[in-house]
Protein backbone atom coordinates (compact mmCIF):
# COMPACT_ATOMS: atom_id res chain seq x y z
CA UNK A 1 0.00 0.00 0.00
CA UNK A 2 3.07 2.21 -0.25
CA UNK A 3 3.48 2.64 -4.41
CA UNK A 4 7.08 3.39 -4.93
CA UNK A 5 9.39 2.89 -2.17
CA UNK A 6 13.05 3.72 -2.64
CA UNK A 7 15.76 1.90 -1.30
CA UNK A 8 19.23 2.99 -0.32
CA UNK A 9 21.22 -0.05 -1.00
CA UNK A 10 25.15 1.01 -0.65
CA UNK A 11 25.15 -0.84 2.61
CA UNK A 12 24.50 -4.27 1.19
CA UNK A 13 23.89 -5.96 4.76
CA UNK A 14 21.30 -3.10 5.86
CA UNK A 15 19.17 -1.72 2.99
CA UNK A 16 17.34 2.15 4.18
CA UNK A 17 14.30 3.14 2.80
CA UNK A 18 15.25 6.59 1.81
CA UNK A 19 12.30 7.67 -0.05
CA UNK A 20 8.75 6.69 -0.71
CA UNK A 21 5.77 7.90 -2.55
CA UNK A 22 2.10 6.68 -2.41
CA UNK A 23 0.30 6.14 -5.70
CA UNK A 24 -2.77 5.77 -4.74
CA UNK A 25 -3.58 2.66 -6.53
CA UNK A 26 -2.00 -0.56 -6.84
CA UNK A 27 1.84 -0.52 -8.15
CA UNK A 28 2.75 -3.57 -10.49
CA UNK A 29 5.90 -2.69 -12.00
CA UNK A 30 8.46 0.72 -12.66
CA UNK A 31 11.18 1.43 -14.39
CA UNK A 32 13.78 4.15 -14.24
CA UNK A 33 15.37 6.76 -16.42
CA UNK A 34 17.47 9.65 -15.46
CA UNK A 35 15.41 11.16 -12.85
CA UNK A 36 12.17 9.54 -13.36
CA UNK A 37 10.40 6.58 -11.95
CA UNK A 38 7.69 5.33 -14.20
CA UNK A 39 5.28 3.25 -12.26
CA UNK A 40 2.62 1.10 -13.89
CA UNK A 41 -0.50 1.91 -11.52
CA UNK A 42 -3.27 -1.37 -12.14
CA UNK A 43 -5.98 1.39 -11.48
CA UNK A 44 -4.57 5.01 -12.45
CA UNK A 45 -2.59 4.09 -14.87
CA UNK A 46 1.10 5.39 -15.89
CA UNK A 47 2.48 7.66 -13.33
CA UNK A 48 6.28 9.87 -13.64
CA UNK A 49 7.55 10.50 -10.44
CA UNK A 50 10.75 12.85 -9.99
CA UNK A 51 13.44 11.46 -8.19
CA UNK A 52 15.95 13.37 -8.62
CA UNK A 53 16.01 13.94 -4.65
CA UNK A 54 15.35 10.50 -3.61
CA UNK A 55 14.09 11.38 -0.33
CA UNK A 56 11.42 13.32 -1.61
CA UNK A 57 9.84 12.37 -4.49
CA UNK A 58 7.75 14.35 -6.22
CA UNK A 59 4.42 13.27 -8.48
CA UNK A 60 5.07 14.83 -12.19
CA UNK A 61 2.68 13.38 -14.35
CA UNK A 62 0.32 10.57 -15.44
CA UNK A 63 -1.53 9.06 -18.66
CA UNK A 64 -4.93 7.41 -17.74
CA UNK A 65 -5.66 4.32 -19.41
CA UNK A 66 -8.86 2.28 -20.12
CA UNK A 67 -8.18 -0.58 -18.15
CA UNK A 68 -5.75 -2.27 -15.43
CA UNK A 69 -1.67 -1.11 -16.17
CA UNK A 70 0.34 -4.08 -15.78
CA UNK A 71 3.65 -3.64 -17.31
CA UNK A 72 6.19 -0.53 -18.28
CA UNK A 73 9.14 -0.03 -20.45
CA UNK A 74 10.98 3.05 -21.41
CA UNK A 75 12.80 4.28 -24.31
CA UNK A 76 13.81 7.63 -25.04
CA UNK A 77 10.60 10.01 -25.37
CA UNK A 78 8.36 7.08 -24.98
CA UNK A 79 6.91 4.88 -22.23
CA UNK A 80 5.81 1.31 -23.61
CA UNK A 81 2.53 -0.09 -21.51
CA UNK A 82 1.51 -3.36 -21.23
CA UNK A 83 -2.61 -2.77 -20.65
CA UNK A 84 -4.50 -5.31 -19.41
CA UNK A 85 -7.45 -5.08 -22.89
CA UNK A 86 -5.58 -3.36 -25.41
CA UNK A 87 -2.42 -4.77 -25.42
CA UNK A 88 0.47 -2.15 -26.32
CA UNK A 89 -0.07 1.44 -25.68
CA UNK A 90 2.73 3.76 -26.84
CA UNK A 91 3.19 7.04 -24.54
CA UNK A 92 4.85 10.11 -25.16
CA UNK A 93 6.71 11.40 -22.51
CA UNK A 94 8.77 13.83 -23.91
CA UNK A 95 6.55 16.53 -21.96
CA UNK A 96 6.85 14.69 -18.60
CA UNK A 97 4.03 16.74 -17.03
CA UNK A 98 1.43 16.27 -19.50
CA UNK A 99 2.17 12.48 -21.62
CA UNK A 100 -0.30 11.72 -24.69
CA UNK A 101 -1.17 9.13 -26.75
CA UNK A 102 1.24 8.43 -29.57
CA UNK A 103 -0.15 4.74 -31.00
CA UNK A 104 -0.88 1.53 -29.84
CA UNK A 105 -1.04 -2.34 -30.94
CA UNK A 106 -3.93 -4.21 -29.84
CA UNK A 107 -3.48 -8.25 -28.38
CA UNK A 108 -6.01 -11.20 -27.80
CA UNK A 109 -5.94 -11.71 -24.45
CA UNK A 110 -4.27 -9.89 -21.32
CA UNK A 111 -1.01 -8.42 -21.64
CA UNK A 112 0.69 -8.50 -18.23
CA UNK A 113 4.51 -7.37 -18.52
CA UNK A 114 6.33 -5.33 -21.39
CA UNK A 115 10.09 -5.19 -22.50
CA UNK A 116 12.26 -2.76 -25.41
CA UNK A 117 14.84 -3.25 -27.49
CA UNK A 118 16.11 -1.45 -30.07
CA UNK A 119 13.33 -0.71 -32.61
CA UNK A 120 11.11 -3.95 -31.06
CA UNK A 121 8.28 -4.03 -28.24
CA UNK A 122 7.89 -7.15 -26.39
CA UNK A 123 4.80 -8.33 -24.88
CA UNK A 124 3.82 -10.84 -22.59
CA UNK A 125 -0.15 -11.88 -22.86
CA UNK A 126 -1.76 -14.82 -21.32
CA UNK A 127 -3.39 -15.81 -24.70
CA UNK A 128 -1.36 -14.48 -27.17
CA UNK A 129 2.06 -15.88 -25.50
CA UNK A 130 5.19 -13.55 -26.50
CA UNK A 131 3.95 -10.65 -28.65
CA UNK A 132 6.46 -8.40 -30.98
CA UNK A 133 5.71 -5.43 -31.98
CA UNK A 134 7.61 -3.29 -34.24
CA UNK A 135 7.75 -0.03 -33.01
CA UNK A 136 10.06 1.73 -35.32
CA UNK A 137 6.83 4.21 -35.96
CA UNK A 138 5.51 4.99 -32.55
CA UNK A 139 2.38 6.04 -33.91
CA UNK A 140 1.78 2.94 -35.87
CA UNK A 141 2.87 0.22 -34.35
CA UNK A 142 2.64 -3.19 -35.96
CA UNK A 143 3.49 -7.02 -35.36
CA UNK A 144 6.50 -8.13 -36.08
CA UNK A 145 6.48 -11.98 -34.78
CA UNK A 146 4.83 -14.27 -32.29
CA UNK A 147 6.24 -17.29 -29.55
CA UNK A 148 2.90 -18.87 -28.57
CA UNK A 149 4.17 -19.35 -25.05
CA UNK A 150 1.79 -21.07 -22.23
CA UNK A 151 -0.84 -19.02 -20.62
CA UNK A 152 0.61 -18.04 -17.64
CA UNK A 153 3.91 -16.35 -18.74
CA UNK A 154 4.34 -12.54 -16.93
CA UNK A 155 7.26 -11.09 -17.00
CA UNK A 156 9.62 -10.30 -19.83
CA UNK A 157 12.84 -8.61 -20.15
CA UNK A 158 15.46 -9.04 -23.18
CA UNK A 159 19.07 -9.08 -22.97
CA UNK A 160 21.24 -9.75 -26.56
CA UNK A 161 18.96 -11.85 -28.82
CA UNK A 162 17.42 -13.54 -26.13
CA UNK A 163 13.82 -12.75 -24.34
CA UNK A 164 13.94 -14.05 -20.39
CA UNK A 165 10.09 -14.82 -19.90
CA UNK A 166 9.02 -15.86 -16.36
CA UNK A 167 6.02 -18.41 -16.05
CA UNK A 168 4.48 -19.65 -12.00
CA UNK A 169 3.77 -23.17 -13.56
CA UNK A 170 7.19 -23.70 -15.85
CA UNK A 171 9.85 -21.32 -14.28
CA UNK A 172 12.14 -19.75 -17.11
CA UNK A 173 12.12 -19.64 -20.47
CA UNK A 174 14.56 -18.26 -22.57
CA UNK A 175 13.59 -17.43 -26.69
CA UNK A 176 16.18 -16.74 -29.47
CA UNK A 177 14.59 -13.12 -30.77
CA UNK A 178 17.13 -12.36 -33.11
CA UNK A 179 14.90 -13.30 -35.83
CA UNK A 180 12.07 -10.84 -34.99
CA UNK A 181 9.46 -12.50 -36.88
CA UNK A 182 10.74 -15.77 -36.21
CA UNK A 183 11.12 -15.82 -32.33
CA UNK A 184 11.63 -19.43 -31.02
CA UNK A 185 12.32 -21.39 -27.66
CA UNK A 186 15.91 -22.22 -27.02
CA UNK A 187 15.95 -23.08 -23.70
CA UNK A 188 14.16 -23.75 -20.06
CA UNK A 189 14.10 -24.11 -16.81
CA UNK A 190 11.75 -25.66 -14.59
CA UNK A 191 11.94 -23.71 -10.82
CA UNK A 192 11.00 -25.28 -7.33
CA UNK A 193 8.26 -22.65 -6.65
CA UNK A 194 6.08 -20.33 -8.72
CA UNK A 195 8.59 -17.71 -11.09
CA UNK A 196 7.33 -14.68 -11.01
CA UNK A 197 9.78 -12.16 -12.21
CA UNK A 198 13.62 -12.15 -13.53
CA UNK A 199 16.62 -10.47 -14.39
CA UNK A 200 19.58 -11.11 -15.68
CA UNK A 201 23.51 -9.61 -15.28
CA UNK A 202 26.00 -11.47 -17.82
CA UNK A 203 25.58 -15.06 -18.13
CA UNK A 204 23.38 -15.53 -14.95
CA UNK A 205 19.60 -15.23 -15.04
CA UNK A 206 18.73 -14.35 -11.05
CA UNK A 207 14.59 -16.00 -10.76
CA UNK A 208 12.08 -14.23 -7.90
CA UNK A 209 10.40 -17.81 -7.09
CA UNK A 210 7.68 -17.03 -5.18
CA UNK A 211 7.91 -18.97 -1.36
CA UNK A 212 11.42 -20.35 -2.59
CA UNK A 213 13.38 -17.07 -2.98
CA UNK A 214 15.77 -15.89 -5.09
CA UNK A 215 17.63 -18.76 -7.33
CA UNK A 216 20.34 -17.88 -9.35
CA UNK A 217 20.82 -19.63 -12.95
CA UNK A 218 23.60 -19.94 -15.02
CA UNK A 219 22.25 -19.46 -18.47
CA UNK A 220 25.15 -18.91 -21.54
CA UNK A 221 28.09 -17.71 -22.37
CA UNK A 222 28.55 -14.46 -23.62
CA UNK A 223 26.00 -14.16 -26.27
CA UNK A 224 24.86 -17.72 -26.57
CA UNK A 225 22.31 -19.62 -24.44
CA UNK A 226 22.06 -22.85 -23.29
CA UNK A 227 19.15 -25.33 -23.85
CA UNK A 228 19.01 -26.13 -19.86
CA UNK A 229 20.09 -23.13 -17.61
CA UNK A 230 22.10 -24.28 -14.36
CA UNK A 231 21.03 -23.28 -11.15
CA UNK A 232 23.98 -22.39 -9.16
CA UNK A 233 22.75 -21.05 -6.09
CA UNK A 234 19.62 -20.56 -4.44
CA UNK A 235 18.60 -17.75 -1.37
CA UNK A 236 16.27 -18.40 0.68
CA UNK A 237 12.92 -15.83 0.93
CA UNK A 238 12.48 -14.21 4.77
CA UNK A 239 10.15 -16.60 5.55
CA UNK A 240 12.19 -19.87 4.45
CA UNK A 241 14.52 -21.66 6.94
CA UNK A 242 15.65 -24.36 4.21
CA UNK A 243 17.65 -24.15 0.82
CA UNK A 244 15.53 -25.76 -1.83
CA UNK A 245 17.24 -28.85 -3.17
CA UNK A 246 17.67 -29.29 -7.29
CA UNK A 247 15.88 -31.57 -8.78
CA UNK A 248 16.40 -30.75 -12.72
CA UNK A 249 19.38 -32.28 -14.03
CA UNK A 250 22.15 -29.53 -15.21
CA UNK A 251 23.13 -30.12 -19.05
CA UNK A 252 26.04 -31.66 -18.92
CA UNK A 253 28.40 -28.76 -21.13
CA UNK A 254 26.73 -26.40 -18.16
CA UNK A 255 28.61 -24.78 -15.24
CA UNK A 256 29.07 -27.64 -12.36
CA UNK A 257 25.94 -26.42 -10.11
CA UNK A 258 27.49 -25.67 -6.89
CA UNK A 259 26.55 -22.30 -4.78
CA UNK A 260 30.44 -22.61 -4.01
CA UNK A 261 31.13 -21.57 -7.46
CA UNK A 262 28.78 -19.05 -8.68
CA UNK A 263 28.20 -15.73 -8.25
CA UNK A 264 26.82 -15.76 -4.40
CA UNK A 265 23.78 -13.92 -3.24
CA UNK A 266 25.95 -10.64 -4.09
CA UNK A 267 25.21 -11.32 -7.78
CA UNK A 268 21.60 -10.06 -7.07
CA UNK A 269 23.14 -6.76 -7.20
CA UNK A 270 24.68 -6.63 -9.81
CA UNK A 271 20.84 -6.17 -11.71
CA UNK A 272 21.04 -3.01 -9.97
CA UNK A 273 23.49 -1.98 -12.56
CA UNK A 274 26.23 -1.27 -9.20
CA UNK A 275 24.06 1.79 -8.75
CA UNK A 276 23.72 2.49 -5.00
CA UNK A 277 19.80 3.53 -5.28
CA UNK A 278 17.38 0.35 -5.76
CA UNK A 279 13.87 1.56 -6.83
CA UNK A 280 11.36 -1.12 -5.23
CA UNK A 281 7.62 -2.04 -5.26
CA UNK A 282 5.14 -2.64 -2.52
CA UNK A 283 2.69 -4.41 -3.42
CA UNK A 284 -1.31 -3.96 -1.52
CA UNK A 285 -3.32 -6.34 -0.84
């Protein structure tokens, strides 16, 4: 019930909320760019926050939407919403204090999480599966490909060629979207608990799995993926005493899967770009 809560995280071992500001609706997902938060509000909508002085953060602007807001990406002048009906809505956000429509791409289904890349969109939708939308021409934005993924996929980001998509019922998938119009699976990885969201620093994916915590997953090298990710360690959540055990079977030209030898629960900050300022979500409910 808190909307956007920042988080100063130079102190590793003791993390200080420095900042916070409410909302007023339900906060799924932000992102960050120079000195704006963009939060994806279920019920208001998109809403810029300035946060340039992190312990006051100040309310800038918002663009209403029809339905629930599920999902943001930015990219230059433009915000990139994943709307719950529609599908892709296409903000411009070069005047922070006033956003407007510039196009949007409509999807079967409900479109829950939203990546960018270059001149491509990428949206997840529990009917549609991995959407991508060419979005070279913000005000006419048109498909590019399709991954008919299962109907619980959520959250998307892409890194290189590849698309991480996070799924409660199969874990991780990884798809090979350097073929836009040809997107297909490459690899996969089955977690312990329900995967919810993901990021990923180098060659290790790092997997929020529900009640099991954070697990950490070896997934390439360099630019290539491999067909069955590695999990190399595994943190517990606050409210687990145990360490799940593996039960997958690593490939066998994987990293040896041994929390000795990856990257250690420090790796989780390395998402956070080494930036010393972690911008967090509170959930309601």
């Amino acid at each position: 019930d808190k909307g956007l809560v920042i988080v100063d995280v130079s102190d590793k071992e003791k993390p200080v909320c420095v900042g916070r500001y409410d909302v007023r609706g339900y906060a799924h997902a932000v992102v960050v760019s120079g000195d704006y938060a963009y939060v994806a509000d279920r019920s208001n909508g998109l809403v810029i926050v300035d946060v340039s002085d992190k312990e006051k953060p100040v309310y800038v602007g918002r663009y209403r939407v029809a339905r629930d807001t599920y999902g943001v990406a930015v990219s230059d002048d433009y915000a990139y919403v994943a709307e719950y009906d529609t599908g892709l809505i296409v903000v411009d956000i070069s005047n922070k204090e006033q956003p407007v429509l510039a196009g949007s791409y409509n999807i079967k289904g409900w479109s829950v999480g939203v990546a960018v890349s270059g001149d491509y969109a990428y949206v997840a939708n529990d009917v549609s599966g991995l959407t991508i939308v060419d979005v070279s021409d913000a005000e006419a934005p048109e498909l590019a490909g399709n991954y008919d993924a299962t109907p619980n996929i959520g959250v998307v980001i892409v890194s290189g060629d590849y698309a991480y998509v996070t799924d409660p019922d199969r874990g991780l998938m990884i798809v090979d979207v350097s073929d836009a119009e040809a997107p297909e699976l490459v690899g996969s990885y089955d977690t312990d608990g329900d995967a919810h969201a993901v990021a990923v620093s180098g060659d290790y994916a790092y997997v929020a799995d529900g009640g099991k915590g954070l697990v950490i997953l070896h997934v390439g090298t360099g630019t290539t993926a491999v067909a069955t990710p590695t999990r190399t360690a595994t943190a517990a959540s606050p409210e687990t005493t145990t360490t799940p055990k593996m039960t997958q079977t690593p490939a066998k030209s994987a990293t040896k899967s041994a929390a000795s030898e990856g990257p250690g629960f420090g790796g989780v900050f390395a998402v956070a770009g080494l930036l010393a300022i972690a911008y967090l979500l509170r959930r309601q409910g």
